[in-house]
PDB file of N, CA and C in Angstrom:
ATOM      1  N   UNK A   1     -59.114  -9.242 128.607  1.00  0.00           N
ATOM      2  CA  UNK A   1     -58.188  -9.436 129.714  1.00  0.00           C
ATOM      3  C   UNK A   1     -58.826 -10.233 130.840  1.00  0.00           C
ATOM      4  N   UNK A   2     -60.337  -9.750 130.999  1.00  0.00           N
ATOM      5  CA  UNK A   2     -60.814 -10.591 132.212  1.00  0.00           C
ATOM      6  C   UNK A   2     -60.636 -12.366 132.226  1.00  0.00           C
ATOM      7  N   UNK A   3     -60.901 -12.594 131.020  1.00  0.00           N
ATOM      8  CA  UNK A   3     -60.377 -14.418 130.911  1.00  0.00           C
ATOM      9  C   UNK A   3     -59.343 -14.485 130.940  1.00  0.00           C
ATOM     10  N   UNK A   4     -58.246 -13.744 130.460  1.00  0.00           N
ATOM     11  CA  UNK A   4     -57.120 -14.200 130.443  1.00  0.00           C
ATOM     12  C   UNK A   4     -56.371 -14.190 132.060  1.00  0.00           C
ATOM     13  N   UNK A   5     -57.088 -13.041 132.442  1.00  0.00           N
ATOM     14  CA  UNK A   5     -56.645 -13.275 134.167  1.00  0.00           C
ATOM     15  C   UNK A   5     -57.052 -14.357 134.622  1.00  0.00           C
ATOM     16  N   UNK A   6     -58.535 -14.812 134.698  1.00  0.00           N
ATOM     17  CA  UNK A   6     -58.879 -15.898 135.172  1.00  0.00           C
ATOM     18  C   UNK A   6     -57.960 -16.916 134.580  1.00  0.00           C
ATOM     19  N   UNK A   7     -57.603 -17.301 133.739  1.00  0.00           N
ATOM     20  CA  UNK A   7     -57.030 -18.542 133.262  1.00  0.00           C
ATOM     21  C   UNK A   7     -55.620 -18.537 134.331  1.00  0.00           C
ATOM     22  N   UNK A   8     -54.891 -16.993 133.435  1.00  0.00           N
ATOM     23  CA  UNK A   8     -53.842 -17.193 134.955  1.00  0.00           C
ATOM     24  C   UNK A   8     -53.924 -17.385 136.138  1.00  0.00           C
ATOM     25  N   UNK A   9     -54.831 -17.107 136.825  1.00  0.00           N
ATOM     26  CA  UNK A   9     -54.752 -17.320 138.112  1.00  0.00           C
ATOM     27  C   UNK A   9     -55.112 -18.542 138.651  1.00  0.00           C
ATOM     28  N   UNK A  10     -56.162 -19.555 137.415  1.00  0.00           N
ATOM     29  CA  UNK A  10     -56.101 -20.933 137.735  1.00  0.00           C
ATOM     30  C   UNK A  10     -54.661 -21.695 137.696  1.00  0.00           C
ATOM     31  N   UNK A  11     -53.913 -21.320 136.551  1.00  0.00           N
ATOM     32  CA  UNK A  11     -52.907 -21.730 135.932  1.00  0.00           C
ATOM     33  C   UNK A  11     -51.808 -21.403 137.569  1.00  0.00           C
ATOM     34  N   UNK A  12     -51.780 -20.434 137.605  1.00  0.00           N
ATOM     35  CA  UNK A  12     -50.295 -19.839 138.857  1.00  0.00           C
ATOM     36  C   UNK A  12     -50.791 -20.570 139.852  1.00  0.00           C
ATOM     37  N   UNK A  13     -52.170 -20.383 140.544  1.00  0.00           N
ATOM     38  CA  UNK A  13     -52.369 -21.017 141.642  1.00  0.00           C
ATOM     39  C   UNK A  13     -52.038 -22.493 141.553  1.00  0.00           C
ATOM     40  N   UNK A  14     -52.501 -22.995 140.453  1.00  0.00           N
ATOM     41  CA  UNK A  14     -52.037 -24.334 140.670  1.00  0.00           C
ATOM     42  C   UNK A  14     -50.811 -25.192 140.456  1.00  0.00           C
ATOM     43  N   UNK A  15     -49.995 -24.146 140.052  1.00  0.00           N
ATOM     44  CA  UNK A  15     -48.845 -24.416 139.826  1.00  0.00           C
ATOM     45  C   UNK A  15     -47.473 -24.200 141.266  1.00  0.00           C
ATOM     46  N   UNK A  16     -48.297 -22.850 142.062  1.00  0.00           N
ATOM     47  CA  UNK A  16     -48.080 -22.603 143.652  1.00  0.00           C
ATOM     48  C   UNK A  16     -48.123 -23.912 144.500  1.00  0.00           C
ATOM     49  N   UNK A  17     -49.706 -24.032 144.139  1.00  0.00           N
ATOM     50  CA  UNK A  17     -49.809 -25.331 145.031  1.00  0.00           C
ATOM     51  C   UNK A  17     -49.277 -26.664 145.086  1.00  0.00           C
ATOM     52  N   UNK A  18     -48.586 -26.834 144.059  1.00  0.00           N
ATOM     53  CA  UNK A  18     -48.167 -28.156 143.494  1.00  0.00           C
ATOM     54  C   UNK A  18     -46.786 -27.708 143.794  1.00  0.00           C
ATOM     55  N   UNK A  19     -46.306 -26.786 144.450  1.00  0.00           N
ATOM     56  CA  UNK A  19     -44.734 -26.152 144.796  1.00  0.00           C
ATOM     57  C   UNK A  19     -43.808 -26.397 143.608  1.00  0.00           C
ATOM     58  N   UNK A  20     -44.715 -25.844 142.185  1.00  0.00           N
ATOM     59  CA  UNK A  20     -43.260 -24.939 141.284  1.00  0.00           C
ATOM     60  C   UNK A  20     -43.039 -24.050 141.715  1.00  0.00           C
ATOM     61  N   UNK A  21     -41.516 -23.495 140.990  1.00  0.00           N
ATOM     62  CA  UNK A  21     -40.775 -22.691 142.351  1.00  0.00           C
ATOM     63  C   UNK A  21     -40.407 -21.672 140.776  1.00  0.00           C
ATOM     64  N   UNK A  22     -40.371 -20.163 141.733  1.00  0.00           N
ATOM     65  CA  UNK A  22     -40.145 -18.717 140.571  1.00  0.00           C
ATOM     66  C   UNK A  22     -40.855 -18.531 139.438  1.00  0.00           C
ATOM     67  N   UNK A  23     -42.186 -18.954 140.326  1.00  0.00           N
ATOM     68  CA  UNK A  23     -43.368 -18.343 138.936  1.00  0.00           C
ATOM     69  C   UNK A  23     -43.247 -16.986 138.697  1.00  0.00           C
ATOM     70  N   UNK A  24     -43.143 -16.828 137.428  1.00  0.00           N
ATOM     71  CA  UNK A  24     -43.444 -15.295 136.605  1.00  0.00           C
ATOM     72  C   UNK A  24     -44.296 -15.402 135.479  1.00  0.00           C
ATOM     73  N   UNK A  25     -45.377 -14.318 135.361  1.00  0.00           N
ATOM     74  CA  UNK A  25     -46.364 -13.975 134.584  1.00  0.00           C
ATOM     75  C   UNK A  25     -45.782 -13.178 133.761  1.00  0.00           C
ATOM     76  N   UNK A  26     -45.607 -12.555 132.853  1.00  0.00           N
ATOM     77  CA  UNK A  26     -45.316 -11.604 131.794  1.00  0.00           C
ATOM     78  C   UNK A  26     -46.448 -11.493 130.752  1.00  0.00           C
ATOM     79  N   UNK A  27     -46.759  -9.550 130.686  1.00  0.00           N
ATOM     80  CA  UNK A  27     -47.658  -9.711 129.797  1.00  0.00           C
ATOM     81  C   UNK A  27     -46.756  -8.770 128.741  1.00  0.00           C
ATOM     82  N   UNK A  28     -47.014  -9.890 127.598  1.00  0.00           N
ATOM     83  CA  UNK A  28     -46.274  -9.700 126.279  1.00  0.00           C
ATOM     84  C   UNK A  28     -47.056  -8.764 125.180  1.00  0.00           C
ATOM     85  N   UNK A  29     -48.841  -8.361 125.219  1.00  0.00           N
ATOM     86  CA  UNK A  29     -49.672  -7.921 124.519  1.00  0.00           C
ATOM     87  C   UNK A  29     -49.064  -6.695 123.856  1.00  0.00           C
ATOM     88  N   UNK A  30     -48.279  -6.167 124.580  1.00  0.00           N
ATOM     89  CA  UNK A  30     -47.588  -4.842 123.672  1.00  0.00           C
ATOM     90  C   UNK A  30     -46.168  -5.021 123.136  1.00  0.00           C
ATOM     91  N   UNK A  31     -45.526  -6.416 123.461  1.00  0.00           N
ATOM     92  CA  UNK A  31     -44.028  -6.691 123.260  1.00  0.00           C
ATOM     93  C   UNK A  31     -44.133  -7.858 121.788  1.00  0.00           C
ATOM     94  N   UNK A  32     -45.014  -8.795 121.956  1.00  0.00           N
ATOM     95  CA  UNK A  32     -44.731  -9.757 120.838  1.00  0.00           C
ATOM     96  C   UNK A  32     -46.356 -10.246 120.282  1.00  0.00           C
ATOM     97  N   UNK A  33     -46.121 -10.952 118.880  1.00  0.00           N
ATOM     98  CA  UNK A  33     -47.525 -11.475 118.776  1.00  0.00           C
ATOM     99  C   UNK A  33     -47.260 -12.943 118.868  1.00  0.00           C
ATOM    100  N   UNK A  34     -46.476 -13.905 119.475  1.00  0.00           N
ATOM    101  CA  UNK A  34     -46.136 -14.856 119.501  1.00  0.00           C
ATOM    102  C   UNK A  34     -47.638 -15.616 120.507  1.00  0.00           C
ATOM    103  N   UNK A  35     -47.627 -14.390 121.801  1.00  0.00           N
ATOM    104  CA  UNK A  35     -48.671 -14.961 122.623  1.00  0.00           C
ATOM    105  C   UNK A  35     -48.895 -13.376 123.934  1.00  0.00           C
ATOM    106  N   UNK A  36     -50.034 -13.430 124.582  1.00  0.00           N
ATOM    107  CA  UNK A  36     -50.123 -12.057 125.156  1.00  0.00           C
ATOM    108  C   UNK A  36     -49.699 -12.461 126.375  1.00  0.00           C
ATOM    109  N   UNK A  37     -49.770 -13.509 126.783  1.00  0.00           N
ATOM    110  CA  UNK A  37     -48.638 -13.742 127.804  1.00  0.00           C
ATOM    111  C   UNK A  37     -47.875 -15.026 128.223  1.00  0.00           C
ATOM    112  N   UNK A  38     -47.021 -14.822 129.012  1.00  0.00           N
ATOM    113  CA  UNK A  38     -45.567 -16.039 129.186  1.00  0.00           C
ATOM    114  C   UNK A  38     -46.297 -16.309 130.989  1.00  0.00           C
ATOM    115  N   UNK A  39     -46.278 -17.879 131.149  1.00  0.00           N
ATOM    116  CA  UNK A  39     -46.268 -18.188 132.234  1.00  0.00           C
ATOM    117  C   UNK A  39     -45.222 -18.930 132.705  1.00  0.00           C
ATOM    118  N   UNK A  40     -44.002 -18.826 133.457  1.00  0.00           N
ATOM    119  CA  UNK A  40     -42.741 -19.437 133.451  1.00  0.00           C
ATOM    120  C   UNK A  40     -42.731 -20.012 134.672  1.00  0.00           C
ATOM    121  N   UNK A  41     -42.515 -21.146 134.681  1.00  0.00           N
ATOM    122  CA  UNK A  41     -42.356 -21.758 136.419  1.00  0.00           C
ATOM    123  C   UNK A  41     -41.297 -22.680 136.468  1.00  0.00           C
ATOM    124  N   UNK A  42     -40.426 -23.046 137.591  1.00  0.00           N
ATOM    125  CA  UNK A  42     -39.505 -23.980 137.493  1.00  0.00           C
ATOM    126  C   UNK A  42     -39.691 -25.353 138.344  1.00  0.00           C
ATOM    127  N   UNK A  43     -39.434 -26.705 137.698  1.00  0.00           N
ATOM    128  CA  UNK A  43     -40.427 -27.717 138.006  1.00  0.00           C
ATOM    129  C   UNK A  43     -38.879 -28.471 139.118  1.00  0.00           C
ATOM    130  N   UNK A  44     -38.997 -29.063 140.068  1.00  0.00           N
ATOM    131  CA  UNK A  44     -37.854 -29.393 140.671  1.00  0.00           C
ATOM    132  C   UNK A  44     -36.573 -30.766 139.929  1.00  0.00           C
ATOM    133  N   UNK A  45     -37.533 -31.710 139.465  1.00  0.00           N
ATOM    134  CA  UNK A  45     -36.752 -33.031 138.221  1.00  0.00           C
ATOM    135  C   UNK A  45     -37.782 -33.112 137.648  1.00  0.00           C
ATOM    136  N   UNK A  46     -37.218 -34.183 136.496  1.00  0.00           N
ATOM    137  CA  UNK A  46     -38.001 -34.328 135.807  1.00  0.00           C
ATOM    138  C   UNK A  46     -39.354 -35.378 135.967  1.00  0.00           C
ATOM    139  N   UNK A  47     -39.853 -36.121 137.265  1.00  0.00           N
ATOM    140  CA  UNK A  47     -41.317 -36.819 137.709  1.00  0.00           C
ATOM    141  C   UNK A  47     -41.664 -35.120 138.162  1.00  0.00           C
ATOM    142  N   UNK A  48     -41.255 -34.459 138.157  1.00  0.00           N
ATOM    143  CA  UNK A  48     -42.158 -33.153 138.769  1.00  0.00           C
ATOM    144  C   UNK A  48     -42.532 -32.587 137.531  1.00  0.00           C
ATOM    145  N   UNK A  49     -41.765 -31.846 136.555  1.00  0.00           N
ATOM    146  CA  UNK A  49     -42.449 -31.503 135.501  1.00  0.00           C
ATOM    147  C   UNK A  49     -43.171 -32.244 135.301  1.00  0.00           C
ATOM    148  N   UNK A  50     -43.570 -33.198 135.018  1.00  0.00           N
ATOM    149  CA  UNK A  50     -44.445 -34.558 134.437  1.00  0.00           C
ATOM    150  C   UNK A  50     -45.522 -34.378 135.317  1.00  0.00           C
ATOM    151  N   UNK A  51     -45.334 -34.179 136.665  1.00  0.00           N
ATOM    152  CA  UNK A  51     -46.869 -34.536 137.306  1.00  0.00           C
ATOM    153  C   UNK A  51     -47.183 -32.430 137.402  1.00  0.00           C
ATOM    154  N   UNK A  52     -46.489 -31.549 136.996  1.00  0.00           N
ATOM    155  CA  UNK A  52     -47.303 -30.204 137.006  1.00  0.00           C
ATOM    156  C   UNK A  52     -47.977 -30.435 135.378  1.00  0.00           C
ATOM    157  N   UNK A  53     -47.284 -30.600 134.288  1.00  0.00           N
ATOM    158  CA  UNK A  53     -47.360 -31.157 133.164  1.00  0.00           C
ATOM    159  C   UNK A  53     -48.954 -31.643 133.003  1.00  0.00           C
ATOM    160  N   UNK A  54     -48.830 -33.328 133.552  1.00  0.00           N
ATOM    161  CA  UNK A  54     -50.281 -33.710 133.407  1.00  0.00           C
ATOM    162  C   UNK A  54     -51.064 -33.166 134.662  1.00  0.00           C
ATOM    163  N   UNK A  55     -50.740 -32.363 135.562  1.00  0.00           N
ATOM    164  CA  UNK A  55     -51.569 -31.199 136.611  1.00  0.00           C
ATOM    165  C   UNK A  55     -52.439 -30.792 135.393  1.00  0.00           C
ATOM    166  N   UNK A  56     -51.555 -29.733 135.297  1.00  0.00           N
ATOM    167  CA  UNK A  56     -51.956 -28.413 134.358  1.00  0.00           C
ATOM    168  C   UNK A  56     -53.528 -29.054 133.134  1.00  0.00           C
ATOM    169  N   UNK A  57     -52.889 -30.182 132.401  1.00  0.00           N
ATOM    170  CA  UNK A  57     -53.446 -31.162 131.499  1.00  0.00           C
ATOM    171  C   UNK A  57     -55.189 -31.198 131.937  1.00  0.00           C
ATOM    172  N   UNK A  58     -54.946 -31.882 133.299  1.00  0.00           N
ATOM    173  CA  UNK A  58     -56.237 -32.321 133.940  1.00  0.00           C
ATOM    174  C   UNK A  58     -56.669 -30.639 134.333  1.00  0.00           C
ATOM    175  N   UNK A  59     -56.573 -29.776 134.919  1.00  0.00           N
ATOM    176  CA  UNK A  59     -56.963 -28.494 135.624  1.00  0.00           C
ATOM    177  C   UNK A  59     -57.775 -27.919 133.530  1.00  0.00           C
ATOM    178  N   UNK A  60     -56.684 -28.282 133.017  1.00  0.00           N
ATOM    179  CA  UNK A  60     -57.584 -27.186 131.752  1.00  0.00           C
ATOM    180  C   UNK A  60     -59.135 -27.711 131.116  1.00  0.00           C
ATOM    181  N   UNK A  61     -59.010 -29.563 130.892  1.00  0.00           N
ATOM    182  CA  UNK A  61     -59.776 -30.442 130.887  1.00  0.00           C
ATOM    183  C   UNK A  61     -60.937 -30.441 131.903  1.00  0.00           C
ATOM    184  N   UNK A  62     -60.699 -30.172 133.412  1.00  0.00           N
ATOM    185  CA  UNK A  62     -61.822 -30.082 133.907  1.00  0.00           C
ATOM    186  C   UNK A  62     -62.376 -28.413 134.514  1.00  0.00           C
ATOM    187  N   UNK A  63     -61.401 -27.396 133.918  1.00  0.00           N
ATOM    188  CA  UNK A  63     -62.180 -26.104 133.831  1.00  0.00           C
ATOM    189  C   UNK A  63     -63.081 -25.575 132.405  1.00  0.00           C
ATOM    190  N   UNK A  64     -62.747 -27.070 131.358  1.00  0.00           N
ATOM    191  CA  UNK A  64     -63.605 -26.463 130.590  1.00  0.00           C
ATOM    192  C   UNK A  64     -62.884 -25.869 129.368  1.00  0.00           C
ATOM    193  N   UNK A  65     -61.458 -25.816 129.634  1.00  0.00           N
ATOM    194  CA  UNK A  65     -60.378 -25.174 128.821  1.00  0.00           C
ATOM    195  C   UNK A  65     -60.416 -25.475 127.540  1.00  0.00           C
ATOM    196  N   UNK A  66     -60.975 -25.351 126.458  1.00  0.00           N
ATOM    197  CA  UNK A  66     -60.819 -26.345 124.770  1.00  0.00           C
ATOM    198  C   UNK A  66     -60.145 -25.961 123.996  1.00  0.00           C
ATOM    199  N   UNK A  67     -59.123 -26.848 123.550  1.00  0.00           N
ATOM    200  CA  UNK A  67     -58.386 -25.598 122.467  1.00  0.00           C
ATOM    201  C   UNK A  67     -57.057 -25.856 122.633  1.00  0.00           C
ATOM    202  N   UNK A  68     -56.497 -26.268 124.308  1.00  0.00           N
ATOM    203  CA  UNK A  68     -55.089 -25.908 123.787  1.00  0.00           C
ATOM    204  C   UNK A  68     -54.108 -26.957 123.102  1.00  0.00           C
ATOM    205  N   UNK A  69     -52.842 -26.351 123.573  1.00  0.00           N
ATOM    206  CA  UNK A  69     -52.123 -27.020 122.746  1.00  0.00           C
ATOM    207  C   UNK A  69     -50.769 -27.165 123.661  1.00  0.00           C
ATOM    208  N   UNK A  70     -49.932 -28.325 123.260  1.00  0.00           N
ATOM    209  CA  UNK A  70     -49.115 -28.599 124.041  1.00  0.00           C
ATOM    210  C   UNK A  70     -47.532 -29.416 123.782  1.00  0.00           C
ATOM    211  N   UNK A  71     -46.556 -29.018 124.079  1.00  0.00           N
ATOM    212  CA  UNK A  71     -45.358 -29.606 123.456  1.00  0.00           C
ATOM    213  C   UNK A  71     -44.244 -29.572 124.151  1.00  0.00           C
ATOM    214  N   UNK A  72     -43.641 -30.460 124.202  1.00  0.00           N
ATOM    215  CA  UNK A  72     -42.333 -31.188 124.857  1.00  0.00           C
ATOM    216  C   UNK A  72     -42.822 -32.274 125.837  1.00  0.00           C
ATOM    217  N   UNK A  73     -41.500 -32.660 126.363  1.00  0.00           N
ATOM    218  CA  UNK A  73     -42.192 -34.020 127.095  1.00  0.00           C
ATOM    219  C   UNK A  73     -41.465 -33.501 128.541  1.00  0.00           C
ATOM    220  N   UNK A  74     -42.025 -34.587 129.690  1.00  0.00           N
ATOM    221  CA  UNK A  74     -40.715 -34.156 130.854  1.00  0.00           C
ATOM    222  C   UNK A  74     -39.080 -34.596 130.973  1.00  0.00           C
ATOM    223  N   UNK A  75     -38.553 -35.798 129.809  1.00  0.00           N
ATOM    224  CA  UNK A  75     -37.962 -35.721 129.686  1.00  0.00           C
ATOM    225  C   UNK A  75     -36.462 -34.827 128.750  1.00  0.00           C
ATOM    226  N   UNK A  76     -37.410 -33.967 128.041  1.00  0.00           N
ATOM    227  CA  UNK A  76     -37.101 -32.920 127.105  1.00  0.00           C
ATOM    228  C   UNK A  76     -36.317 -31.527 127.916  1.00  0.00           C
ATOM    229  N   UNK A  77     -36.956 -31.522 130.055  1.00  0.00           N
ATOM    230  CA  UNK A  77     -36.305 -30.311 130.496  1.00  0.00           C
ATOM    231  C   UNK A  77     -37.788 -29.506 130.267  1.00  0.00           C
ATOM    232  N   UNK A  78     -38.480 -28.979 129.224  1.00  0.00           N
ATOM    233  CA  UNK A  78     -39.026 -27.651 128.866  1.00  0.00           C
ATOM    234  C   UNK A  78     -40.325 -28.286 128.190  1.00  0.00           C
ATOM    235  N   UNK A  79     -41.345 -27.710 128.719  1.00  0.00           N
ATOM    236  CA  UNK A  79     -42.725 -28.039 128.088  1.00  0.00           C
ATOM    237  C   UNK A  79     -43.696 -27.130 128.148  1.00  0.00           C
ATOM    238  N   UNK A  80     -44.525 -26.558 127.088  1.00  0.00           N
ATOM    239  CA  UNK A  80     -45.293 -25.488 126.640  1.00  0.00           C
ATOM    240  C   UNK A  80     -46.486 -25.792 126.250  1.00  0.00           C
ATOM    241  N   UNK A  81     -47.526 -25.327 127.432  1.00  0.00           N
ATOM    242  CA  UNK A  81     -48.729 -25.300 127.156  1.00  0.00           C
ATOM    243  C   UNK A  81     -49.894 -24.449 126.851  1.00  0.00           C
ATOM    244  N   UNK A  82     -50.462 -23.866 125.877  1.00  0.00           N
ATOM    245  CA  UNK A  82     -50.618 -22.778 125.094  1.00  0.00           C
ATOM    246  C   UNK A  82     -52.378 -22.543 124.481  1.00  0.00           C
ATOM    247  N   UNK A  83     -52.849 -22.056 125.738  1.00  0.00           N
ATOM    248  CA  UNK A  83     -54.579 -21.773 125.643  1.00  0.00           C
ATOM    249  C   UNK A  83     -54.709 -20.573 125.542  1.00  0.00           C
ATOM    250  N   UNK A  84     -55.274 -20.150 124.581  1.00  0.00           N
ATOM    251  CA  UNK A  84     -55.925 -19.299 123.742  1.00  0.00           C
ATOM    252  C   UNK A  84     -55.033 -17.266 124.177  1.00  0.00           C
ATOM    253  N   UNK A  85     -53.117 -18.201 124.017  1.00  0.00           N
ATOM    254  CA  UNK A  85     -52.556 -16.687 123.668  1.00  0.00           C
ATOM    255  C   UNK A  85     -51.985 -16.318 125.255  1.00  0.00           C
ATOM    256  N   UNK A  86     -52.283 -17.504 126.388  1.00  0.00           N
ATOM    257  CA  UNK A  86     -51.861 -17.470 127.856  1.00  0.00           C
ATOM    258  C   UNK A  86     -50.754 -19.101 127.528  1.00  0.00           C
ATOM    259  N   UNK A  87     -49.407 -18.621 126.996  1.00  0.00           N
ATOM    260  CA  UNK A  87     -48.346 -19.660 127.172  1.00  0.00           C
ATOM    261  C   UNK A  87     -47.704 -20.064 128.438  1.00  0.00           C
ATOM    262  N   UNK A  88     -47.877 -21.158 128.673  1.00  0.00           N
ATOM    263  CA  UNK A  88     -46.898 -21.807 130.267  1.00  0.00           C
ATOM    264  C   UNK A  88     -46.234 -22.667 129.945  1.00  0.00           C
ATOM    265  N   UNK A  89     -44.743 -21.748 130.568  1.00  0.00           N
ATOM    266  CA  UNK A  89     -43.447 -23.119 130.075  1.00  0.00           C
ATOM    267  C   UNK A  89     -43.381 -23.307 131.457  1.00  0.00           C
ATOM    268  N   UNK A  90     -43.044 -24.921 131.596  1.00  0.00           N
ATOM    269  CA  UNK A  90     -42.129 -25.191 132.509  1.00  0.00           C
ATOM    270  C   UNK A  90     -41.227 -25.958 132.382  1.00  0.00           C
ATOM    271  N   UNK A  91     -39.739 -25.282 132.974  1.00  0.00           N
ATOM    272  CA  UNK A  91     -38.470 -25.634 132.934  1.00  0.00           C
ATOM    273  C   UNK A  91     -38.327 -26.641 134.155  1.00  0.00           C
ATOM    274  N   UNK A  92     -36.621 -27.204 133.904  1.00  0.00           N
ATOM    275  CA  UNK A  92     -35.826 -27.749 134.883  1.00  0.00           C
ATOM    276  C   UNK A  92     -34.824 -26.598 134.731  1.00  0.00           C
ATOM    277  N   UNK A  93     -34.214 -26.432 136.062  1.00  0.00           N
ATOM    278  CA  UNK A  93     -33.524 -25.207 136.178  1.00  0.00           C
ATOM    279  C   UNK A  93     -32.797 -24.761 135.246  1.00  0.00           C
ATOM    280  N   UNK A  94     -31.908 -25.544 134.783  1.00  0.00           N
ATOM    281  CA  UNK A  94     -30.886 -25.423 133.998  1.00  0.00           C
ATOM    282  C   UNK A  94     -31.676 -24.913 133.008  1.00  0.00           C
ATOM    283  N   UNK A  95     -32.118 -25.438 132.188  1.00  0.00           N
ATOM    284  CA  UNK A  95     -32.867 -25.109 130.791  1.00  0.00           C
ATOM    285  C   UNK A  95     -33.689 -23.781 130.962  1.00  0.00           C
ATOM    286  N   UNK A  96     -34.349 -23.096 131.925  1.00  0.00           N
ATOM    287  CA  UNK A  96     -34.537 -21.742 132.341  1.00  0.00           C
ATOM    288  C   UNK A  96     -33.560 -21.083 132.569  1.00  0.00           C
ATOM    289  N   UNK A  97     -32.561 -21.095 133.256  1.00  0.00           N
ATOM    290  CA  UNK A  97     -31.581 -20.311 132.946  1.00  0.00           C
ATOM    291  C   UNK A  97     -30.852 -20.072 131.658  1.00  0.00           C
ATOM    292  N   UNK A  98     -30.901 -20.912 130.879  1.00  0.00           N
ATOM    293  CA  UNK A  98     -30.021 -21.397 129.741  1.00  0.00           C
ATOM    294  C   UNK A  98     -30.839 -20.432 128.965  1.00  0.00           C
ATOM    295  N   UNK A  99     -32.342 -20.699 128.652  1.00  0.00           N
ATOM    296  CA  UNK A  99     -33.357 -19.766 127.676  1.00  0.00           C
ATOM    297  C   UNK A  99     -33.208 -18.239 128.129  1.00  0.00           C
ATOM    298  N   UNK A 100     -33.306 -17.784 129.846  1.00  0.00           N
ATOM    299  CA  UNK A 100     -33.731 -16.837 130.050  1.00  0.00           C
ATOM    300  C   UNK A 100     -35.090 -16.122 129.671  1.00  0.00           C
ATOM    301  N   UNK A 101     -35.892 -16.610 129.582  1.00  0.00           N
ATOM    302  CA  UNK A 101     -37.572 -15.777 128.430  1.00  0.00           C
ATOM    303  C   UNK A 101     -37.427 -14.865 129.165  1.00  0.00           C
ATOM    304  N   UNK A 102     -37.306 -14.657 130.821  1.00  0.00           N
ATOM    305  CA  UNK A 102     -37.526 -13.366 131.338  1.00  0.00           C
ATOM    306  C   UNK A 102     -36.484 -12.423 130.888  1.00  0.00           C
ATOM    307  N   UNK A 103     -35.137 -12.693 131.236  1.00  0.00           N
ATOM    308  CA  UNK A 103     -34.363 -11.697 130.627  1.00  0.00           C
ATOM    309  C   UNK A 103     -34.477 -10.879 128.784  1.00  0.00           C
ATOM    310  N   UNK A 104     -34.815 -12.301 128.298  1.00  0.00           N
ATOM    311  CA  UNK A 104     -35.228 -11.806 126.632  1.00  0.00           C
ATOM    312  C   UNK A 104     -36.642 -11.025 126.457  1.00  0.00           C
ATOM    313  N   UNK A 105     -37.527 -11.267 127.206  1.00  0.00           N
ATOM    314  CA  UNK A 105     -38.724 -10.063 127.798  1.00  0.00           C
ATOM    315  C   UNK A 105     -38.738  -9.214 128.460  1.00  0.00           C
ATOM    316  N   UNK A 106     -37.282  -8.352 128.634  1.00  0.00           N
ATOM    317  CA  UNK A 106     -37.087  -7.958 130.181  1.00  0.00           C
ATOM    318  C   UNK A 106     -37.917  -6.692 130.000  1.00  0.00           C
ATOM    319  N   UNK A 107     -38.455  -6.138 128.915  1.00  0.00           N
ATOM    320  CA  UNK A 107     -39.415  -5.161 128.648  1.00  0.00           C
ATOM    321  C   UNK A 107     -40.947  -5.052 128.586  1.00  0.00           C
ATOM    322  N   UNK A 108     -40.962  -5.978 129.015  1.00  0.00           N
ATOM    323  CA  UNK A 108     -42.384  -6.649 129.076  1.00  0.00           C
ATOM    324  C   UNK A 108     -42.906  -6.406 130.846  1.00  0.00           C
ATOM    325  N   UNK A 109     -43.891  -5.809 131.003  1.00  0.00           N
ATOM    326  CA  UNK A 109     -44.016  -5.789 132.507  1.00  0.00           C
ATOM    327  C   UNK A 109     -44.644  -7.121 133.054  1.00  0.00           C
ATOM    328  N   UNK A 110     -44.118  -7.518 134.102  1.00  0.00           N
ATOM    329  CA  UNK A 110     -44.840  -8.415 134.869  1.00  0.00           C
ATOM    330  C   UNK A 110     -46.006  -8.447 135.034  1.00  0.00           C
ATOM    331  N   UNK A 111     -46.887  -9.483 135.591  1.00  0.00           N
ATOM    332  CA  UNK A 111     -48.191  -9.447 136.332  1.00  0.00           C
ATOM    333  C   UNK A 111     -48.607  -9.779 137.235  1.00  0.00           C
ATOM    334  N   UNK A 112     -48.340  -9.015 138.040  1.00  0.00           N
ATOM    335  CA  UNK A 112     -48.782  -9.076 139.987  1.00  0.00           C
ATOM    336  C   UNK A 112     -50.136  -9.532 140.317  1.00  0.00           C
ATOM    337  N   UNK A 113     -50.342 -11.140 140.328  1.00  0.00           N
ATOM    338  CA  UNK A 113     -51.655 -11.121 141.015  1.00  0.00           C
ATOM    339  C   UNK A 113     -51.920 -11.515 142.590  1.00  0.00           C
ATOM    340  N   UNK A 114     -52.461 -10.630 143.260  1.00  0.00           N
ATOM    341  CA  UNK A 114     -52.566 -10.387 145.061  1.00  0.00           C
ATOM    342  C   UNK A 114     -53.260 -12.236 145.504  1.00  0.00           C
ATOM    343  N   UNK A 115     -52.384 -12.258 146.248  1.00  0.00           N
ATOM    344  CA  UNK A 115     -52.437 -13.044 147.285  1.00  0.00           C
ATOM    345  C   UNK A 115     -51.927 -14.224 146.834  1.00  0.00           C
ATOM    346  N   UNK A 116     -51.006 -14.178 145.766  1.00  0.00           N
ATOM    347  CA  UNK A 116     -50.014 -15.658 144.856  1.00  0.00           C
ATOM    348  C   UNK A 116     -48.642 -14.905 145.192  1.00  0.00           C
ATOM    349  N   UNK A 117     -48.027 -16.195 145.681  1.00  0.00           N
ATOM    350  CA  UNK A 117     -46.771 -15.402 145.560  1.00  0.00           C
ATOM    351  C   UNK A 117     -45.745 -15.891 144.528  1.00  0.00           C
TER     352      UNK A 117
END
C-alpha cells in the first residue's frame, strides 16, 4: 500500500494542480481484480485532457515510473493510464457521467488523502 499511496498522491496532486476538476480515488483491492485502484478526474475539453494526459506521461517518466501502460487518445473523451494496478481515467464530462465508474464502484470505499482536495 505504501507505493501505491505514494504513486497516488503524485498522480492526484498533479492532476489538482493542473485544475482537473472531481478527483476521486477508489480503492477497489477488495471489490475487483481488474486494478486495486480507480483514479477518476474530469479534464475541462479536449487540449486539456491532452495536456493532463501528456502531464501525467512526463510526471511517471521523470518519477521513475516503468511499466505503465496507456490508452485512448484526447480526442476519444476517456483515457487510461495504468501503473502497476493504480488506474487513472480521465474523462470529458459527458463521457464520466455516461460510464459512471463511481456509481458502478459505489461499494468500494474512497481514499481520503489530507491536504488534496
Amino acid at each position: 500500500m505504501d507505493s501505491d499511496l505514494q504513486i497516488i498522491k503524485e498522480v492526484v496532486g498533479f492532476l489538482d494542480e493542473r485544475k482537473a476538476e472531481d478527483i476521486v480515488t477508489i480503492d477497489l483491492r477488495q471489490h475487483a481484480n481488474i486494478a486495486d485502484y480507480f483514479i477518476i478526474a474530469t479534464g475541462a475539453n479536449k487540449p486539456h485532457l491532452k495536456a493532463l494526459y501528456d502531464g501525467l506521461q512526463r510526471l511517471y517518466k521523470n518519477a521513475g515510473f516503468k511499466g505503465y501502460n496507456k490508452e485512448g487518445i484526447p480526442d476519444s473523451g476517456w483515457m487510461i493510464m495504468d501503473y502497476h494496478g493504480v488506474m487513472v481515467h480521465i474523462f470529458e464530462r459527458e463521457l464520466r457521467e455516461f460510464y459512471d465508474l463511481e456509481k458502478l464502484w459505489k461499494d468500494a470505499p474512497v481514499v481520503e488523502l489530507e491536504g488534496m482536495s
